[in-house]
N, C-alpha and C. Protein backbone atom coordinates (compact mmCIF):
# COMPACT_ATOMS: atom_id res chain seq x y z
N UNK A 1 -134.04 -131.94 116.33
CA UNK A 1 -133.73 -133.25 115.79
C UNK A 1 -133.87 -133.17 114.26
N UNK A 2 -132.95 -133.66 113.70
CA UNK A 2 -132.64 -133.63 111.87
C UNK A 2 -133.85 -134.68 111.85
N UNK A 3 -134.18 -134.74 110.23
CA UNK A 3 -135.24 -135.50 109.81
C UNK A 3 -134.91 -136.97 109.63
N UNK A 4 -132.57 -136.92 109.26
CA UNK A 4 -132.47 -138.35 109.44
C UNK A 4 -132.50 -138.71 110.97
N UNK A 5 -132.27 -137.91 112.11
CA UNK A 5 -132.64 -138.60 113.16
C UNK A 5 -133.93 -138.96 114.02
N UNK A 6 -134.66 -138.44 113.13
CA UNK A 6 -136.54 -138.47 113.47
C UNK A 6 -136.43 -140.28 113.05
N UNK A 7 -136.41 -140.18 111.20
CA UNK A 7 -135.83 -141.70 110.54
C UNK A 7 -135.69 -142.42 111.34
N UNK A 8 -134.41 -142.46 111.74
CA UNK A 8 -133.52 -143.61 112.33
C UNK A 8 -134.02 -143.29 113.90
N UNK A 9 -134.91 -142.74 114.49
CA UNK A 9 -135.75 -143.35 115.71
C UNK A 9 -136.87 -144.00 115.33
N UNK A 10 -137.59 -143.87 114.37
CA UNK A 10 -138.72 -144.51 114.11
C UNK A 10 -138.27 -145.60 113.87
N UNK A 11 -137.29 -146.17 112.84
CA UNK A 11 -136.73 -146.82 113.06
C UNK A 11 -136.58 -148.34 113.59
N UNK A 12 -135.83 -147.36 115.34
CA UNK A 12 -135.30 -148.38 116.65
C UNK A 12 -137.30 -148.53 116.98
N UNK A 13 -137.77 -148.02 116.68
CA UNK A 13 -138.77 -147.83 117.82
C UNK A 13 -139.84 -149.11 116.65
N UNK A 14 -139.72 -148.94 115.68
CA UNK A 14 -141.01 -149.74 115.25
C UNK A 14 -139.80 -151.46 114.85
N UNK A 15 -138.29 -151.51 114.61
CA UNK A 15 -137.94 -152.52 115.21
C UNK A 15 -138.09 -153.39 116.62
N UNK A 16 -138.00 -152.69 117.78
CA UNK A 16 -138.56 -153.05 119.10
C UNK A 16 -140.46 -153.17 118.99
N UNK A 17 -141.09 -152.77 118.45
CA UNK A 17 -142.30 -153.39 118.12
C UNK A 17 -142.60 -154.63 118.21
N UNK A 18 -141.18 -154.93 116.51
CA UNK A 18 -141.45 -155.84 115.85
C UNK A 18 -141.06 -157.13 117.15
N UNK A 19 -139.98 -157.18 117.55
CA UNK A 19 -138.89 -157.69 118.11
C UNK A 19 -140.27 -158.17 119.35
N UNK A 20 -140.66 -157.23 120.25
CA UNK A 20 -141.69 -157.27 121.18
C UNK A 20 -142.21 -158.26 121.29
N UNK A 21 -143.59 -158.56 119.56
CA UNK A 21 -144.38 -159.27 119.09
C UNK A 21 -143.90 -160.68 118.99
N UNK A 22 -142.79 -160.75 118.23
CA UNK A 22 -142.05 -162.01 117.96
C UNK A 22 -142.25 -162.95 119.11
N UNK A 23 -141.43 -161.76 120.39
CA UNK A 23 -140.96 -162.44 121.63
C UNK A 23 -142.56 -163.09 122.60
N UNK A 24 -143.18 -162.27 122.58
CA UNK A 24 -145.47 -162.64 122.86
C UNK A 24 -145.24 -163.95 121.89
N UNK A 25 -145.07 -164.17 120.84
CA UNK A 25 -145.73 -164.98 120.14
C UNK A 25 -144.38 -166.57 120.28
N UNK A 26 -143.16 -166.44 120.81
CA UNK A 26 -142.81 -167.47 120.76
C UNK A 26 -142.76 -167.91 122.43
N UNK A 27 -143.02 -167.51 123.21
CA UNK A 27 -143.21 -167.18 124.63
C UNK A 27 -144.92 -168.15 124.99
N UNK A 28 -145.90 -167.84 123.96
CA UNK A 28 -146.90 -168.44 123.83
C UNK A 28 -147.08 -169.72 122.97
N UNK A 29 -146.47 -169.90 122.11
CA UNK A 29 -145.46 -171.17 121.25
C UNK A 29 -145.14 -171.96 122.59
N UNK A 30 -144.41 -171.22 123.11
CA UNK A 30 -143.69 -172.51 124.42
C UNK A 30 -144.33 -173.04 125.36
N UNK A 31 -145.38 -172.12 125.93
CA UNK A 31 -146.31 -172.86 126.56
C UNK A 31 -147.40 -173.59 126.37
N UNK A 32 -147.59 -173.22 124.91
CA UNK A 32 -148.69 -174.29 124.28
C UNK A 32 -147.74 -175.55 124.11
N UNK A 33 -146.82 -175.95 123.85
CA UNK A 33 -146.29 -176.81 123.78
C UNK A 33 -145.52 -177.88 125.49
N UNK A 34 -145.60 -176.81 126.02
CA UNK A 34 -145.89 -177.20 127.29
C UNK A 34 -146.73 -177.84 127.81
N UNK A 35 -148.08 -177.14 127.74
CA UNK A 35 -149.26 -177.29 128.13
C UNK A 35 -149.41 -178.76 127.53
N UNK A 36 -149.40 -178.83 126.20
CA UNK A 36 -149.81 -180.19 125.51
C UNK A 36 -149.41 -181.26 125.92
N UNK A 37 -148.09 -181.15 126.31
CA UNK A 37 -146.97 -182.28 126.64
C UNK A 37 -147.41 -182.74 128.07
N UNK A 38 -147.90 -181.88 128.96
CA UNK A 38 -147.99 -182.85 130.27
C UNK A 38 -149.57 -183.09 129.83
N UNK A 39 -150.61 -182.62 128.88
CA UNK A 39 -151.69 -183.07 128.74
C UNK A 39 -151.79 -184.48 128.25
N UNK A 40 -150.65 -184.46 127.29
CA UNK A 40 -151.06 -185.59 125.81
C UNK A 40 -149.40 -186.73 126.06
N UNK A 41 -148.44 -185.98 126.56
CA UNK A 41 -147.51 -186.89 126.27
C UNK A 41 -146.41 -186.01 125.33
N UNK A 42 -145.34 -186.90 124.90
CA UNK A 42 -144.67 -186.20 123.64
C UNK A 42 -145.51 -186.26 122.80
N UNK A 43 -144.97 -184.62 121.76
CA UNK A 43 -145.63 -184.47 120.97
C UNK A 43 -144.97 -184.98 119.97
N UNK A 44 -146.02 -185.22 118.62
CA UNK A 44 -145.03 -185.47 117.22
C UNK A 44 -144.13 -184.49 116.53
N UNK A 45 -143.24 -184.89 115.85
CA UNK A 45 -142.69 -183.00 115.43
C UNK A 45 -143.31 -182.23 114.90
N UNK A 46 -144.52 -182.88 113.61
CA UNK A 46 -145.13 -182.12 113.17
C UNK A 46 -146.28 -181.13 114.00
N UNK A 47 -146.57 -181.96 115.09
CA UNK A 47 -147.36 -180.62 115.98
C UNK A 47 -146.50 -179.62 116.39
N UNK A 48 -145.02 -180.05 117.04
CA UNK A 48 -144.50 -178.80 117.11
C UNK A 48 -144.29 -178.22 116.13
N UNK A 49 -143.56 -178.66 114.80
CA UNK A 49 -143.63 -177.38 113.74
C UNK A 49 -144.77 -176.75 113.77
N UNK A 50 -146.15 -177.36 113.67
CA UNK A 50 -147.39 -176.31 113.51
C UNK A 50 -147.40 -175.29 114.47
N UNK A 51 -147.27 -175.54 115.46
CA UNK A 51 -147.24 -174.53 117.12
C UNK A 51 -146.07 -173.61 116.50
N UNK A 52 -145.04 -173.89 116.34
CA UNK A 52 -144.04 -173.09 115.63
C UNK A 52 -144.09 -172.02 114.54
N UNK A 53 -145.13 -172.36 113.63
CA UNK A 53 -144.90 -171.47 112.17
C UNK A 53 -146.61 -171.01 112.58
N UNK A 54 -147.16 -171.29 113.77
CA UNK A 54 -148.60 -170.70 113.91
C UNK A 54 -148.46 -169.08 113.80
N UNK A 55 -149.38 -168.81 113.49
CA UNK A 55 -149.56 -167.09 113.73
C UNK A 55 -150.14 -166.96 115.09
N UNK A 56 -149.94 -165.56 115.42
CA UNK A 56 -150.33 -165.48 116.87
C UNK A 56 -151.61 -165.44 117.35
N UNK A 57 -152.92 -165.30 116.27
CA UNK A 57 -154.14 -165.51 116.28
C UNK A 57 -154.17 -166.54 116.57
N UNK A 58 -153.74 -167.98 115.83
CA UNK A 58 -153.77 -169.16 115.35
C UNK A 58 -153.24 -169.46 117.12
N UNK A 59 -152.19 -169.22 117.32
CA UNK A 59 -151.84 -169.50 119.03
C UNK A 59 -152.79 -169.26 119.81
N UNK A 60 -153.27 -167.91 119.91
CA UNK A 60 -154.48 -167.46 120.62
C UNK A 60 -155.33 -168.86 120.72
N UNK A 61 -156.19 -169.30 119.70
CA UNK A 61 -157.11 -170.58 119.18
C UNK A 61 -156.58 -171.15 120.19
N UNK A 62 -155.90 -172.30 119.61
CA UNK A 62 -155.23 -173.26 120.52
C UNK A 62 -155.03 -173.08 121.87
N UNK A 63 -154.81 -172.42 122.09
CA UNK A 63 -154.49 -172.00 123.99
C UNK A 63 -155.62 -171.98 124.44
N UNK A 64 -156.95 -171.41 123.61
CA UNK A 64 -158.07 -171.41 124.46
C UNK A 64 -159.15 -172.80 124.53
N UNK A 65 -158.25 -173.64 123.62
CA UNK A 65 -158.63 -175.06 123.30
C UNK A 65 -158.03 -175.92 124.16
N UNK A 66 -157.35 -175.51 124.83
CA UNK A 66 -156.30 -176.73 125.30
C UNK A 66 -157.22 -177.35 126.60
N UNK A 67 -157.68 -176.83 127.28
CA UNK A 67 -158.38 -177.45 128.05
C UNK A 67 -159.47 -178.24 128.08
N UNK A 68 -160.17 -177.93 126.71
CA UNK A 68 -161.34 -178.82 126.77
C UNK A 68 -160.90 -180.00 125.56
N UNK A 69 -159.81 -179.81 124.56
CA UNK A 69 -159.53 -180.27 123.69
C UNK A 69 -159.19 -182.04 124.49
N UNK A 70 -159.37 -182.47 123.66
CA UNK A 70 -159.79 -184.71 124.04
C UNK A 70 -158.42 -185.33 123.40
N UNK A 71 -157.94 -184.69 122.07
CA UNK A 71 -157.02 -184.93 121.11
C UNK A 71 -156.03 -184.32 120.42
N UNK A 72 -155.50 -184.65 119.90
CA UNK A 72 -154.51 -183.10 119.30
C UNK A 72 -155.50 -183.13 118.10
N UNK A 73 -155.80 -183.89 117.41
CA UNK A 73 -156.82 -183.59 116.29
C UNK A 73 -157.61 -182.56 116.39
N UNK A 74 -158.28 -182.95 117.83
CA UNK A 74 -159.72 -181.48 117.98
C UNK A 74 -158.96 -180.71 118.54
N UNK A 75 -157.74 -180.25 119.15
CA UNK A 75 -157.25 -179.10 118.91
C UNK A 75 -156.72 -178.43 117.66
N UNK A 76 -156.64 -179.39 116.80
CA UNK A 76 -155.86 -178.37 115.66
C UNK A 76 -156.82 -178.52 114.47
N UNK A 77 -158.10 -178.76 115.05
CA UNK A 77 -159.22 -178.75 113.99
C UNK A 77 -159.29 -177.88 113.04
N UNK A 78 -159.62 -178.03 111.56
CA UNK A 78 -159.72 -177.15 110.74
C UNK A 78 -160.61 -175.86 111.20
N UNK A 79 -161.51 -176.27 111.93
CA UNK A 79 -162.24 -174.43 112.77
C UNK A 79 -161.51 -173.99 113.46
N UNK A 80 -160.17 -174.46 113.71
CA UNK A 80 -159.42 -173.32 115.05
C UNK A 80 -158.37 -172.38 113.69
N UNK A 81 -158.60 -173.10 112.53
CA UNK A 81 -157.93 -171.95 111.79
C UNK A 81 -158.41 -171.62 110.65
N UNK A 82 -159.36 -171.19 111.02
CA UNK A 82 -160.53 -170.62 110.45
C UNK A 82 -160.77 -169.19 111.24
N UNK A 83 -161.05 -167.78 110.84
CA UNK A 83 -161.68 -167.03 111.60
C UNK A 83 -162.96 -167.37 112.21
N UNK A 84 -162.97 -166.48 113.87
CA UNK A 84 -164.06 -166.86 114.94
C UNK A 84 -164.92 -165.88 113.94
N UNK A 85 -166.84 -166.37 113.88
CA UNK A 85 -167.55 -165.56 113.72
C UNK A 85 -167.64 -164.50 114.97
N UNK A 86 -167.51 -163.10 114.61
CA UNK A 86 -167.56 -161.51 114.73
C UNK A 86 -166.13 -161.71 115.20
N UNK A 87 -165.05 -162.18 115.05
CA UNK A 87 -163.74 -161.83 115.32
C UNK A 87 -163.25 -160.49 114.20
């Protein structure tokens, strides 16, 4: 294998990474927004934009909030985007 075809596999291979991650993180986007909606009702848009432009840590948070969370407030509390102490 030539060194441009070593290249251009690394490439395909760390694009499908990327592509992978995206797909985990809007896959988990949808069901938090799921989840919320038969919890809370419709949501406002601005919660979905936040669920939307969240990072996938930031998703992580929330998902593990959703069940005990009372409000969308105390779910999207300034400590859920905050790092966990020893995270």
């Amino acid at each position: 294998m030539t060194i441009a075809e070593e290249l251009r596999q690394q490439g395909l291979q760390q694009g499908l990474q990327q592509g992978l991650q995206q797909g985990r993180q809007q896959e988990r986007a949808e069901l938090l927004v799921k989840q919320l909606t038969l919890k809370f009702g419709t949501l406002p848009p601005a919660c979905v934009a936040r669920i939307e432009s969240a990072t996938y840590e930031q998703l992580e948070r929330y998902i593990e909030r959703v069940l005990t969370a009372e409000s969308l407030e105390f779910l999207f509390a300034d400590a859920s985007d905050s790092p966990r102490p020893g995270a």
